[in-house]
PDB file of N, CA and C in Angstrom:
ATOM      1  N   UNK A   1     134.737 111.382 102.252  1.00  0.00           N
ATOM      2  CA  UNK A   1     134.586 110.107 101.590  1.00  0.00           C
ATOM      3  C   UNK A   1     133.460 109.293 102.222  1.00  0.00           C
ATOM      4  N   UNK A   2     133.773 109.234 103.414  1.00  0.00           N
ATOM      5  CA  UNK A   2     132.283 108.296 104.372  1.00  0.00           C
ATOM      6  C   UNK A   2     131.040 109.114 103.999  1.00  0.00           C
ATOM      7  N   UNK A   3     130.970 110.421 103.952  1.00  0.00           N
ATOM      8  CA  UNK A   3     129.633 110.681 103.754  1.00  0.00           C
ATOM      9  C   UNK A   3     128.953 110.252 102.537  1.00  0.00           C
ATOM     10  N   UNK A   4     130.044 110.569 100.790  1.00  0.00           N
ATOM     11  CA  UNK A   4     129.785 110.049 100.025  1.00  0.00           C
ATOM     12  C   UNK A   4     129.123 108.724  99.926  1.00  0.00           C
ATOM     13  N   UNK A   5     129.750 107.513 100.215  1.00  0.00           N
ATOM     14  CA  UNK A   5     129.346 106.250 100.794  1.00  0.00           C
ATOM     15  C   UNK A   5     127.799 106.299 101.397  1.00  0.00           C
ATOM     16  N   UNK A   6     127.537 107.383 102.101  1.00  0.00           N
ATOM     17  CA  UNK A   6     126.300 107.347 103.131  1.00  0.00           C
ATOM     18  C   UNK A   6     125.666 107.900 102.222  1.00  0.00           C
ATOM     19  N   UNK A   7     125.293 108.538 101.461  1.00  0.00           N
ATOM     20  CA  UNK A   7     124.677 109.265 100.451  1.00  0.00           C
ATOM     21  C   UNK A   7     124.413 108.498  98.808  1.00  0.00           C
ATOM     22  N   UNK A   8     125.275 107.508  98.808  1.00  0.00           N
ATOM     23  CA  UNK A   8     125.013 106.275  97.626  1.00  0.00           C
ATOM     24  C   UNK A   8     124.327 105.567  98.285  1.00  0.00           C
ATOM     25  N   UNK A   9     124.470 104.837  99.316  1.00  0.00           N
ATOM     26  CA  UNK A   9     123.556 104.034 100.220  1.00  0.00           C
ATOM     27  C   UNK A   9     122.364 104.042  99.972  1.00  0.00           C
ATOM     28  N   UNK A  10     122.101 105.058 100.348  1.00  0.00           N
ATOM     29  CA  UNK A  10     120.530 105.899 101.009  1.00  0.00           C
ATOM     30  C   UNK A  10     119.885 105.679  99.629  1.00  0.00           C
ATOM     31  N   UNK A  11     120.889 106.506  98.364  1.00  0.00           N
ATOM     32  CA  UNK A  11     120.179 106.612  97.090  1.00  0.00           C
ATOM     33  C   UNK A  11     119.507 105.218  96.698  1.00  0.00           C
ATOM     34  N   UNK A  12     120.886 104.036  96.992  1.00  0.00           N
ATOM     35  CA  UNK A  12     120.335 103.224  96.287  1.00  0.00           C
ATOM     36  C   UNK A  12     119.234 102.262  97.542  1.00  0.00           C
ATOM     37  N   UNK A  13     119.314 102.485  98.621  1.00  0.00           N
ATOM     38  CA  UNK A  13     118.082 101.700  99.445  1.00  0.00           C
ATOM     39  C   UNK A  13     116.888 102.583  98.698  1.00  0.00           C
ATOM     40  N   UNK A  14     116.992 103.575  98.405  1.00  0.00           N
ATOM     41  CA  UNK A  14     115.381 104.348  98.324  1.00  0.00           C
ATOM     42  C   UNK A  14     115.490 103.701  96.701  1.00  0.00           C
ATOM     43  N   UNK A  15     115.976 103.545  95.474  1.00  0.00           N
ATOM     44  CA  UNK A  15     116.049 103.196  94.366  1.00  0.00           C
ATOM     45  C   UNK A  15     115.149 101.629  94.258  1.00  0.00           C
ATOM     46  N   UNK A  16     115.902 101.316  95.177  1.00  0.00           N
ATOM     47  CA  UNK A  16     115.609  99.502  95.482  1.00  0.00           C
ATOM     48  C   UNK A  16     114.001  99.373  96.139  1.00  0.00           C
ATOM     49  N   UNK A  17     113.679 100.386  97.066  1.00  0.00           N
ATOM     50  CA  UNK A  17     112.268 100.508  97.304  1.00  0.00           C
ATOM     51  C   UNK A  17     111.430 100.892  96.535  1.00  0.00           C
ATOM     52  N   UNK A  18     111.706 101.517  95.666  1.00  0.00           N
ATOM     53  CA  UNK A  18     110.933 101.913  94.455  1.00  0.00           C
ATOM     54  C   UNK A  18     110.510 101.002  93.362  1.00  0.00           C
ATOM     55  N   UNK A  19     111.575 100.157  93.080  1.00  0.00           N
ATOM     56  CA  UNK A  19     111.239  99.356  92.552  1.00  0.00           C
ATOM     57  C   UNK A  19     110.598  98.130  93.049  1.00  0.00           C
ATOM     58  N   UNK A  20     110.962  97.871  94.231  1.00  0.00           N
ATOM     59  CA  UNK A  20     109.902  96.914  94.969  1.00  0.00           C
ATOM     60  C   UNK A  20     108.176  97.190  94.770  1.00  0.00           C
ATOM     61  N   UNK A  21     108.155  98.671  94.987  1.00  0.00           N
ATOM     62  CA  UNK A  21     106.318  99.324  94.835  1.00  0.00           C
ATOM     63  C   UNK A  21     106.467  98.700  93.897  1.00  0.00           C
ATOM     64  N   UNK A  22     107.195  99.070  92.366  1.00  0.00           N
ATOM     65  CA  UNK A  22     106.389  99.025  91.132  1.00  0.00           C
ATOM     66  C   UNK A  22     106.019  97.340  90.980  1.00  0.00           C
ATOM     67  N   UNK A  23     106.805  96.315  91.119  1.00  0.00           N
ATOM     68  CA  UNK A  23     106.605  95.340  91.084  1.00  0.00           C
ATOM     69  C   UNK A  23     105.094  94.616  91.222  1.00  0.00           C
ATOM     70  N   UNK A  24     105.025  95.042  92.860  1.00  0.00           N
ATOM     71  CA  UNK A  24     103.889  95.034  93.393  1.00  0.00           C
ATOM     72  C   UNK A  24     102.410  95.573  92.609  1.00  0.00           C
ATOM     73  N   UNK A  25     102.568  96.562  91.747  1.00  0.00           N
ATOM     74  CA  UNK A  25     101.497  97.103  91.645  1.00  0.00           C
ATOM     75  C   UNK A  25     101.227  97.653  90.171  1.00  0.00           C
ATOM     76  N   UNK A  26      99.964  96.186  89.130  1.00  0.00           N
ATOM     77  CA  UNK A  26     100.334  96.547  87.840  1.00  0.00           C
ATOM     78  C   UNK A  26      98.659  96.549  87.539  1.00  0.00           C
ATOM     79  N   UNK A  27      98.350  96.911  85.956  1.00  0.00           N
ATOM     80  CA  UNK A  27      97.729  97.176  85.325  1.00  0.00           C
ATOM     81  C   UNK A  27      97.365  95.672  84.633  1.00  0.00           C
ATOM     82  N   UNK A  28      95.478  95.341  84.866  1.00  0.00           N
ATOM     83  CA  UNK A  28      94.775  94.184  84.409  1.00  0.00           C
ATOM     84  C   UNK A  28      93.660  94.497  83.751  1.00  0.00           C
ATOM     85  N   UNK A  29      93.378  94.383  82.663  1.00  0.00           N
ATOM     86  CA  UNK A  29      92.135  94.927  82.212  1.00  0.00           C
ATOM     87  C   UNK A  29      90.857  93.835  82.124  1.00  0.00           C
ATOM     88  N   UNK A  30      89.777  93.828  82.585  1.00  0.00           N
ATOM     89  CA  UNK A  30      89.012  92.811  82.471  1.00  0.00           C
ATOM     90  C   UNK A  30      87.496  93.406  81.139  1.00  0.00           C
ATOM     91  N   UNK A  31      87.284  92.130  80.112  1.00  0.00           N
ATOM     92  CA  UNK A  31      86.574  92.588  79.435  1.00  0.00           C
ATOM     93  C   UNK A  31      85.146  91.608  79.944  1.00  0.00           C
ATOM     94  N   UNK A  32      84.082  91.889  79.591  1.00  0.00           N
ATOM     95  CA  UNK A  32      82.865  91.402  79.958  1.00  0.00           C
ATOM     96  C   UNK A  32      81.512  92.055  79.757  1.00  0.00           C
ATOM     97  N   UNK A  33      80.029  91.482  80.227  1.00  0.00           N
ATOM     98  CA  UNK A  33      79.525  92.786  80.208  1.00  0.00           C
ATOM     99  C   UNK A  33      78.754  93.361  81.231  1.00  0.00           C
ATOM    100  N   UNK A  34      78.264  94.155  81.467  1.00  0.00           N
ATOM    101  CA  UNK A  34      77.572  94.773  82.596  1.00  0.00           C
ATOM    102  C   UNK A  34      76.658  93.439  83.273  1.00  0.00           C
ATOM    103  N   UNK A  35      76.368  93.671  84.403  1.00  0.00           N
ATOM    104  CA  UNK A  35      75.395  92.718  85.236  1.00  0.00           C
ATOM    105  C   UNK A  35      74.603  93.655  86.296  1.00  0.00           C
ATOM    106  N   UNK A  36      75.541  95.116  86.666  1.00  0.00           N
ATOM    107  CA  UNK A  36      74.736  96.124  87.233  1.00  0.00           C
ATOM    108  C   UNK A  36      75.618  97.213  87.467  1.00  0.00           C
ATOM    109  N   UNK A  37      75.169  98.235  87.653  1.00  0.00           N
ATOM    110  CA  UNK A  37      76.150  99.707  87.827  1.00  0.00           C
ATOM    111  C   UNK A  37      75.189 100.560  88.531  1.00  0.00           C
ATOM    112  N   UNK A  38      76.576 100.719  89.961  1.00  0.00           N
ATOM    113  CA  UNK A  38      75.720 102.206  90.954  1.00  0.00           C
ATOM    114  C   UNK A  38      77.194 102.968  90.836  1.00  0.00           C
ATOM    115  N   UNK A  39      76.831 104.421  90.868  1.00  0.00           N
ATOM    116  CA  UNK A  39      78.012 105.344  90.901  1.00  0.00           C
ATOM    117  C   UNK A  39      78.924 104.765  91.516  1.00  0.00           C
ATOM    118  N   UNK A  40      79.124 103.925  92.531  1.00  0.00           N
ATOM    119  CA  UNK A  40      80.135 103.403  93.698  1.00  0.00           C
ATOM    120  C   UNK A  40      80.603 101.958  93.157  1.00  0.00           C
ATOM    121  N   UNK A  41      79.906 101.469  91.978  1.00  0.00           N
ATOM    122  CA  UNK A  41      80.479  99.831  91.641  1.00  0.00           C
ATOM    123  C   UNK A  41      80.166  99.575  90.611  1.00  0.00           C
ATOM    124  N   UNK A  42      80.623  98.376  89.707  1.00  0.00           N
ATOM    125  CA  UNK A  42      79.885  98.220  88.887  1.00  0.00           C
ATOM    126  C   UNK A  42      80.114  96.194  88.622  1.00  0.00           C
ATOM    127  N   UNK A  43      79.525  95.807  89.016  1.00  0.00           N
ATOM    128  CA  UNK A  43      79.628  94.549  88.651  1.00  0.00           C
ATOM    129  C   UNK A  43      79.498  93.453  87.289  1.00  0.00           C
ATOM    130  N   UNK A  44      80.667  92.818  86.584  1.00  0.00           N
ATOM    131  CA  UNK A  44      80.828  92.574  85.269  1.00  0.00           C
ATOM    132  C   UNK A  44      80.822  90.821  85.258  1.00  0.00           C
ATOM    133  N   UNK A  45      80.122  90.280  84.291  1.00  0.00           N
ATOM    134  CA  UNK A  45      80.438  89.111  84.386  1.00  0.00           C
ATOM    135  C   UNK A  45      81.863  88.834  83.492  1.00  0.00           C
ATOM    136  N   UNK A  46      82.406  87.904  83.383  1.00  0.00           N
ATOM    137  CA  UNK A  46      83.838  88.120  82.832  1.00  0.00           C
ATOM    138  C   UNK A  46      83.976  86.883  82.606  1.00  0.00           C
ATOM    139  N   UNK A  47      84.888  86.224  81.177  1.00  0.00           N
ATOM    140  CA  UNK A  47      84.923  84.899  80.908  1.00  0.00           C
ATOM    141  C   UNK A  47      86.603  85.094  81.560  1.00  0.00           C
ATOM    142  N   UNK A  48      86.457  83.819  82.562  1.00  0.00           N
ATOM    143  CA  UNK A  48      88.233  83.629  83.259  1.00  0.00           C
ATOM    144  C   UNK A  48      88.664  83.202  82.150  1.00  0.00           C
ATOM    145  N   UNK A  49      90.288  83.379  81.746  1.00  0.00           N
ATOM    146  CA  UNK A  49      91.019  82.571  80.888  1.00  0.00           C
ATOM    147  C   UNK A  49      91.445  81.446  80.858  1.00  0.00           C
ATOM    148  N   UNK A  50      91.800  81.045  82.299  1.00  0.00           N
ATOM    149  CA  UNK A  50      92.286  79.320  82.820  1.00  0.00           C
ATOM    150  C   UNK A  50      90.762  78.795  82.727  1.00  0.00           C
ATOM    151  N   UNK A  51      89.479  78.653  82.942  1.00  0.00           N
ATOM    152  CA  UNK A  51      88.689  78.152  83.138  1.00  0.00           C
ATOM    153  C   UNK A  51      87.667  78.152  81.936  1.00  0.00           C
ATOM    154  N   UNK A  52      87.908  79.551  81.750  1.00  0.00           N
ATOM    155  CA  UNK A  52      86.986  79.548  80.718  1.00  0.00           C
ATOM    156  C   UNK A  52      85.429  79.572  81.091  1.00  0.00           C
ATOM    157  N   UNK A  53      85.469  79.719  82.449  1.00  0.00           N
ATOM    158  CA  UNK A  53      83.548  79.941  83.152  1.00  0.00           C
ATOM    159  C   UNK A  53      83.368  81.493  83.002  1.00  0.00           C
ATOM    160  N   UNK A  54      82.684  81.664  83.459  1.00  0.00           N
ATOM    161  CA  UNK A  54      81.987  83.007  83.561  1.00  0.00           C
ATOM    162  C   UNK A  54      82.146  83.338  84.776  1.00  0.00           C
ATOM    163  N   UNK A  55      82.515  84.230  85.632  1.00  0.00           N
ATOM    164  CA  UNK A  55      82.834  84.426  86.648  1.00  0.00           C
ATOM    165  C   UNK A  55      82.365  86.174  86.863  1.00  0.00           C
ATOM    166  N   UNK A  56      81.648  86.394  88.317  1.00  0.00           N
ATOM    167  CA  UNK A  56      81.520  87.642  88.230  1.00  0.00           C
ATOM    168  C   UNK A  56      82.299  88.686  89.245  1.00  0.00           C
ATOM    169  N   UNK A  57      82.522  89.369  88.834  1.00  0.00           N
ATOM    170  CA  UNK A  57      83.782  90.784  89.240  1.00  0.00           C
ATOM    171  C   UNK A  57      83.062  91.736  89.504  1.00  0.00           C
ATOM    172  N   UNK A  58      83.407  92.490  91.036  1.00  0.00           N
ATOM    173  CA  UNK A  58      83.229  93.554  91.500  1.00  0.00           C
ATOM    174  C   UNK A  58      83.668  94.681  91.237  1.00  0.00           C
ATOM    175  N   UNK A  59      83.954  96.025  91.224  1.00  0.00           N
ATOM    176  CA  UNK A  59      84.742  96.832  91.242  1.00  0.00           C
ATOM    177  C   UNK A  59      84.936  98.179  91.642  1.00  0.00           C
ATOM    178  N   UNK A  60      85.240  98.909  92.426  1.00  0.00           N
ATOM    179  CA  UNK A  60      84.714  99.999  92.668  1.00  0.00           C
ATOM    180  C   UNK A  60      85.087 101.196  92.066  1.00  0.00           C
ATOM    181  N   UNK A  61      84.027 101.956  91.963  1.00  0.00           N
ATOM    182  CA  UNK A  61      83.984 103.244  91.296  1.00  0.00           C
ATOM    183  C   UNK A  61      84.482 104.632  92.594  1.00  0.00           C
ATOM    184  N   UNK A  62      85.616 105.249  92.044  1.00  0.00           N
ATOM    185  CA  UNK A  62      85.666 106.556  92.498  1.00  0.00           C
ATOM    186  C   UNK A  62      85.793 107.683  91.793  1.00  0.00           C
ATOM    187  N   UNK A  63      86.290 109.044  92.567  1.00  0.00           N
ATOM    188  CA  UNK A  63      86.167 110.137  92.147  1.00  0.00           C
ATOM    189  C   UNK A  63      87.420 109.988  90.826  1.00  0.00           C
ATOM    190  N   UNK A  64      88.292 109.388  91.014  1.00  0.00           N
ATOM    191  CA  UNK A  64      89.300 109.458  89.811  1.00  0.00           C
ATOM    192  C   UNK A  64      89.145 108.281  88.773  1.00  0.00           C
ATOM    193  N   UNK A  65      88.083 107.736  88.861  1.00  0.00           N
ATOM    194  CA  UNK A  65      87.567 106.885  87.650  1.00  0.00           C
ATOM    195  C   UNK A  65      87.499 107.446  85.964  1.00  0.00           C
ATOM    196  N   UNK A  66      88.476 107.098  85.181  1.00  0.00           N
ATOM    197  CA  UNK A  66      88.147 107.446  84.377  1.00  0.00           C
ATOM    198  C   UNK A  66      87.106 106.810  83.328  1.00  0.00           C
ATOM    199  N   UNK A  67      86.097 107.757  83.001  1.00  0.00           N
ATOM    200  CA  UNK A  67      84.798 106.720  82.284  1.00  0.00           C
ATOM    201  C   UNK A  67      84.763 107.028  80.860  1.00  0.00           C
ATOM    202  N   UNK A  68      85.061 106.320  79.801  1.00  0.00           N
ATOM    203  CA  UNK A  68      84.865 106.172  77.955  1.00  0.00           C
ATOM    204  C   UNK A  68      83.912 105.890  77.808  1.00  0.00           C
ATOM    205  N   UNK A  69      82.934 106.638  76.958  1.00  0.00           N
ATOM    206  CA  UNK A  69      82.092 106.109  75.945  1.00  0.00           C
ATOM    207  C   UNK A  69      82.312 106.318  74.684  1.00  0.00           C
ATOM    208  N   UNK A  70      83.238 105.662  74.078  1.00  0.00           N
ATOM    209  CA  UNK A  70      83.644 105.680  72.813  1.00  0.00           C
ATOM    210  C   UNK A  70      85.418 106.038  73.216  1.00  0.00           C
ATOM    211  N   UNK A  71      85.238 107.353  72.496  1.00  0.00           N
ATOM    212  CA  UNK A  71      86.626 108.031  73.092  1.00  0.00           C
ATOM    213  C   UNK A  71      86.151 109.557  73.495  1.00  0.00           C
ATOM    214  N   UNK A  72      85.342 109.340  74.209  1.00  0.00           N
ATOM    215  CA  UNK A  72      85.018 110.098  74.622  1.00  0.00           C
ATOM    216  C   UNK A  72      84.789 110.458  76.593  1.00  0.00           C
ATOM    217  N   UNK A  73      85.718 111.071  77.159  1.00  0.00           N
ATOM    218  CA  UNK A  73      85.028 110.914  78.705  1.00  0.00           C
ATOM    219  C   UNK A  73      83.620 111.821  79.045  1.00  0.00           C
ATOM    220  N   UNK A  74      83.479 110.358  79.618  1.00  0.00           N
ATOM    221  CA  UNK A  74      82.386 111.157  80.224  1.00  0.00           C
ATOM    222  C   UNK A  74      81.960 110.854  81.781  1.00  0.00           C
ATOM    223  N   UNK A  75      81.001 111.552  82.575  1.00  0.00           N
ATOM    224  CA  UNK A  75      80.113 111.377  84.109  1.00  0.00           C
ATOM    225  C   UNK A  75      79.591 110.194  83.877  1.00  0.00           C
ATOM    226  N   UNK A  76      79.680 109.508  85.112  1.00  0.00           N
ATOM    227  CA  UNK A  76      79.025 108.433  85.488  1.00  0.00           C
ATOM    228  C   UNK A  76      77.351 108.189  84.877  1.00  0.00           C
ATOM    229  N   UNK A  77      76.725 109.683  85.463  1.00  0.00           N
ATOM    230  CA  UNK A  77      75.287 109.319  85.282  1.00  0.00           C
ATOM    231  C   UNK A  77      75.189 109.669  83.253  1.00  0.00           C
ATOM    232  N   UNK A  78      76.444 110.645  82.747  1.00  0.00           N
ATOM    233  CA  UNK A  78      76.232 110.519  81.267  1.00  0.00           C
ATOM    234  C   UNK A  78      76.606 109.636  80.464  1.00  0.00           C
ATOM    235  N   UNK A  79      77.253 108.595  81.216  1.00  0.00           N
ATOM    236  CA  UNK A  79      77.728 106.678  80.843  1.00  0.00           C
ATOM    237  C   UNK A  79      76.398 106.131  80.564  1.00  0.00           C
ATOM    238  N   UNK A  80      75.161 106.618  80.663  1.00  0.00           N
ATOM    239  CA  UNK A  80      73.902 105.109  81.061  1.00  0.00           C
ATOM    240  C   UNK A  80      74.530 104.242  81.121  1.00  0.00           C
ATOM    241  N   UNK A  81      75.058 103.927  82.308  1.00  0.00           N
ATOM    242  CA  UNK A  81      75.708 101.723  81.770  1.00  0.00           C
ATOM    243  C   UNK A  81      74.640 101.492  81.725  1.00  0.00           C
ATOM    244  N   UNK A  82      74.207 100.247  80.759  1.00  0.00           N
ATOM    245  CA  UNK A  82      73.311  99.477  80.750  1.00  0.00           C
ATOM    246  C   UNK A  82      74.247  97.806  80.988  1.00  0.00           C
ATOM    247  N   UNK A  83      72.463  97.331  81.832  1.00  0.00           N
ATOM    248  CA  UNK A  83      72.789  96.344  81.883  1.00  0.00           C
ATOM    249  C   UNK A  83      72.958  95.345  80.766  1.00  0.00           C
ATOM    250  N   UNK A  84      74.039  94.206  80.468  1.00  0.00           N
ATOM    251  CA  UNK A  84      74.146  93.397  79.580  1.00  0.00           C
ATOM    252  C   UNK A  84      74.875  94.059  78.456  1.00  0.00           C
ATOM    253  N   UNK A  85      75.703  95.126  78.665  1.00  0.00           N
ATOM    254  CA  UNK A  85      76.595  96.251  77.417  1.00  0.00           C
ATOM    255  C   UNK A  85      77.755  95.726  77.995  1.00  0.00           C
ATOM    256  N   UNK A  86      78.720  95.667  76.415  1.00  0.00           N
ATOM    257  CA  UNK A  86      79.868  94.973  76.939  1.00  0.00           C
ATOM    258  C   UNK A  86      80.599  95.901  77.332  1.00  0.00           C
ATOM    259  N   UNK A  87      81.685  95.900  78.626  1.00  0.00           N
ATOM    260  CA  UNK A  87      82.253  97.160  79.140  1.00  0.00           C
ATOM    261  C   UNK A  87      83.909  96.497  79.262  1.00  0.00           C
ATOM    262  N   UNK A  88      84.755  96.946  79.460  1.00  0.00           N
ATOM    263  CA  UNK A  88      86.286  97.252  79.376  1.00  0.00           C
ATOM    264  C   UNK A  88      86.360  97.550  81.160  1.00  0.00           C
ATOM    265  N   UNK A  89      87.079  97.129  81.834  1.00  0.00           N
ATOM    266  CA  UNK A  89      87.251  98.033  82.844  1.00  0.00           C
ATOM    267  C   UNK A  89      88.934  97.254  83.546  1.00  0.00           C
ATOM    268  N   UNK A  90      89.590  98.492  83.751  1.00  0.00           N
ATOM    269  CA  UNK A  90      91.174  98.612  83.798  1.00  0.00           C
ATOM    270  C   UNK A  90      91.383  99.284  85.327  1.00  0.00           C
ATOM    271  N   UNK A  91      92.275  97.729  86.319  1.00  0.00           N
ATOM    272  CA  UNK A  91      92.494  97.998  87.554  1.00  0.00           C
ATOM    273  C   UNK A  91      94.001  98.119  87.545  1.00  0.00           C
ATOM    274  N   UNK A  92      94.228  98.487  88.888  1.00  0.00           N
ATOM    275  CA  UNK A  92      95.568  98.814  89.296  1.00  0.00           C
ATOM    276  C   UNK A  92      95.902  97.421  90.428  1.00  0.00           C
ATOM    277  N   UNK A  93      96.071  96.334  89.981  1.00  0.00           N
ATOM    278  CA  UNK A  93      96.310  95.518  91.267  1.00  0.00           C
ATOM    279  C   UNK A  93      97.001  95.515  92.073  1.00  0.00           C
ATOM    280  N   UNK A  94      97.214  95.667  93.799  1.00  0.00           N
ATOM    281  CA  UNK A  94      98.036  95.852  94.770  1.00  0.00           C
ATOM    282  C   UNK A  94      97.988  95.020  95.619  1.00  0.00           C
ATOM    283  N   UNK A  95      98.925  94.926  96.705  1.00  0.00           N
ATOM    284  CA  UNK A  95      99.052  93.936  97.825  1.00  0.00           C
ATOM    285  C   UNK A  95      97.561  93.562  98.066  1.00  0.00           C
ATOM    286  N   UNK A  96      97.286  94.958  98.678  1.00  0.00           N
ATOM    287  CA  UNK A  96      96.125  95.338  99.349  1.00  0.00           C
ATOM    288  C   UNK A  96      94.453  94.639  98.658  1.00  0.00           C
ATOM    289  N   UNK A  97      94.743  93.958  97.953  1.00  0.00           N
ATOM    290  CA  UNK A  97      93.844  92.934  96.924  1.00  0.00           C
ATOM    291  C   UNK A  97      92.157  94.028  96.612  1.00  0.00           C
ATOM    292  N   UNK A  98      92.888  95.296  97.034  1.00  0.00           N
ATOM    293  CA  UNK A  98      91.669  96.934  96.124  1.00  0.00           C
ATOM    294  C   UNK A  98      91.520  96.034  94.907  1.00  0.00           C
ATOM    295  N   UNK A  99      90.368  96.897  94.481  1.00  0.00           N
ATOM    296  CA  UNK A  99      89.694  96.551  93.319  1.00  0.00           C
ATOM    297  C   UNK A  99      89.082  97.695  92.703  1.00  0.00           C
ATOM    298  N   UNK A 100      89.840  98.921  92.589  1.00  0.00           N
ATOM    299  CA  UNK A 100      89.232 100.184  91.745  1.00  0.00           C
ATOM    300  C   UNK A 100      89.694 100.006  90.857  1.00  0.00           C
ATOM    301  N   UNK A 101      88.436 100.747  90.115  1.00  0.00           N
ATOM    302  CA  UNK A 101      88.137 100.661  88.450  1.00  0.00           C
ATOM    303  C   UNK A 101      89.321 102.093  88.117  1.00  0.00           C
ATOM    304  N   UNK A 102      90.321 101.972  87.029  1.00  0.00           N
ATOM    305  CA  UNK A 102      91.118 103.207  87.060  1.00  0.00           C
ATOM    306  C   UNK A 102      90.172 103.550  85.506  1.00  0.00           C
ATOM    307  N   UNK A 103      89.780 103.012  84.815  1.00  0.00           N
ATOM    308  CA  UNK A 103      89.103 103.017  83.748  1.00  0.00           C
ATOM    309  C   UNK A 103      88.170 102.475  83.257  1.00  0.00           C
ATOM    310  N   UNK A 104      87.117 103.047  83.005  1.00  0.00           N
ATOM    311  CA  UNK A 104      85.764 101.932  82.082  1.00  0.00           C
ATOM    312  C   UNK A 104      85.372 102.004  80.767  1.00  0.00           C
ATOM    313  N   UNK A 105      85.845 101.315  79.904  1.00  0.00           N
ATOM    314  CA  UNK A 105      85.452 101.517  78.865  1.00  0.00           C
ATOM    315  C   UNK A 105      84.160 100.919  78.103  1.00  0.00           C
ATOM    316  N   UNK A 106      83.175 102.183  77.460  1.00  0.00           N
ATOM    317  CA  UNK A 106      82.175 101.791  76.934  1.00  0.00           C
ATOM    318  C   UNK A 106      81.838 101.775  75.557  1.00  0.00           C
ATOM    319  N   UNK A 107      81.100 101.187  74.578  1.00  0.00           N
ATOM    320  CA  UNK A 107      81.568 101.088  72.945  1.00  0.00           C
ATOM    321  C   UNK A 107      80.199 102.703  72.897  1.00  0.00           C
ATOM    322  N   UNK A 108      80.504 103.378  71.655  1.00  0.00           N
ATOM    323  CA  UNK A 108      79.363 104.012  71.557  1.00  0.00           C
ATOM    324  C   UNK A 108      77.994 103.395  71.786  1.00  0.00           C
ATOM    325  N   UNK A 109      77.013 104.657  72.081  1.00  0.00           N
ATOM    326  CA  UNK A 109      75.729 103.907  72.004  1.00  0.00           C
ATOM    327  C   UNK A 109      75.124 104.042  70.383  1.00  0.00           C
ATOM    328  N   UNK A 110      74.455 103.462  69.846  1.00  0.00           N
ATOM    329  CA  UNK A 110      74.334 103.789  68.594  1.00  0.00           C
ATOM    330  C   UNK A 110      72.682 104.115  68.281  1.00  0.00           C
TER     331      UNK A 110
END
C-alpha cells in the first residue's frame, strides 16, 4: 500500500512539473517587414499592439529554423530575404527571454 502512495506521488509531482514547463513556454508570432537578414538573425521592424510605434525585433536564426516561402520550405540562402519584404516570424517564448525564430514566413516572390 505505502509503495502505491509513493508511486502516485512521484507520478503526480512529475505531472505537476510538466505542466509548470508548458505554462512557461508559448508560441508568439510577430508580423512586420525585413530591416536586414544574416543566416544567424534577422531583424524585423514590427508595429507593437499597445503602442502602436514601430519597434524593432531581433531574432535568431538556427539549424532548426523552419523557413516558408509561400508554402513552400526552403534554405536560408534560397529565402533571398529582402530587405523591406513583409515576413511572419514565430517564437517559442521562455523564462530564458531566447529569441529563436521557430519559423519565418515569406509571401511568394512574384
Amino acid at each position: 500500500m505505502r509503495a502505491a502512495v509513493r508511486v502516485m506521488t512521484m507520478v503526480g509531482v512529475f505531472v505537476l512539473r510538466l505542466a509548470g514547463v508548458s505554462v512557461l513556454v508559448h508560441e508568439v508570432t510577430y508580423k512586420g517587414t525585413v530591416v536586414s537578414a544574416t543566416p544567424t538573425s534577422v531583424k524585423v521592424n514590427v508595429v507593437n499592439e499597445k503602442t502602436k510605434k514601430v519597434t524593432l525585433e531581433a531574432f535568431e536564426i538556427d539549424p532548426h529554423t523552419k523557413i516558408l516561402r509561400g508554402d513552400v520550405v526552403v534554405t536560408f540562402a534560397n529565402a533571398r530575404i529582402q530587405k523591406d519584404e513583409q515576413i511572419a516570424v514565430t517564437v517559442n517564448l521562455d523564462d530564458g527571454g531566447e529569441c529563436y525564430a521557430e519559423v519565418i514566413r515569406l509571401p511568394v516572390k512574384k
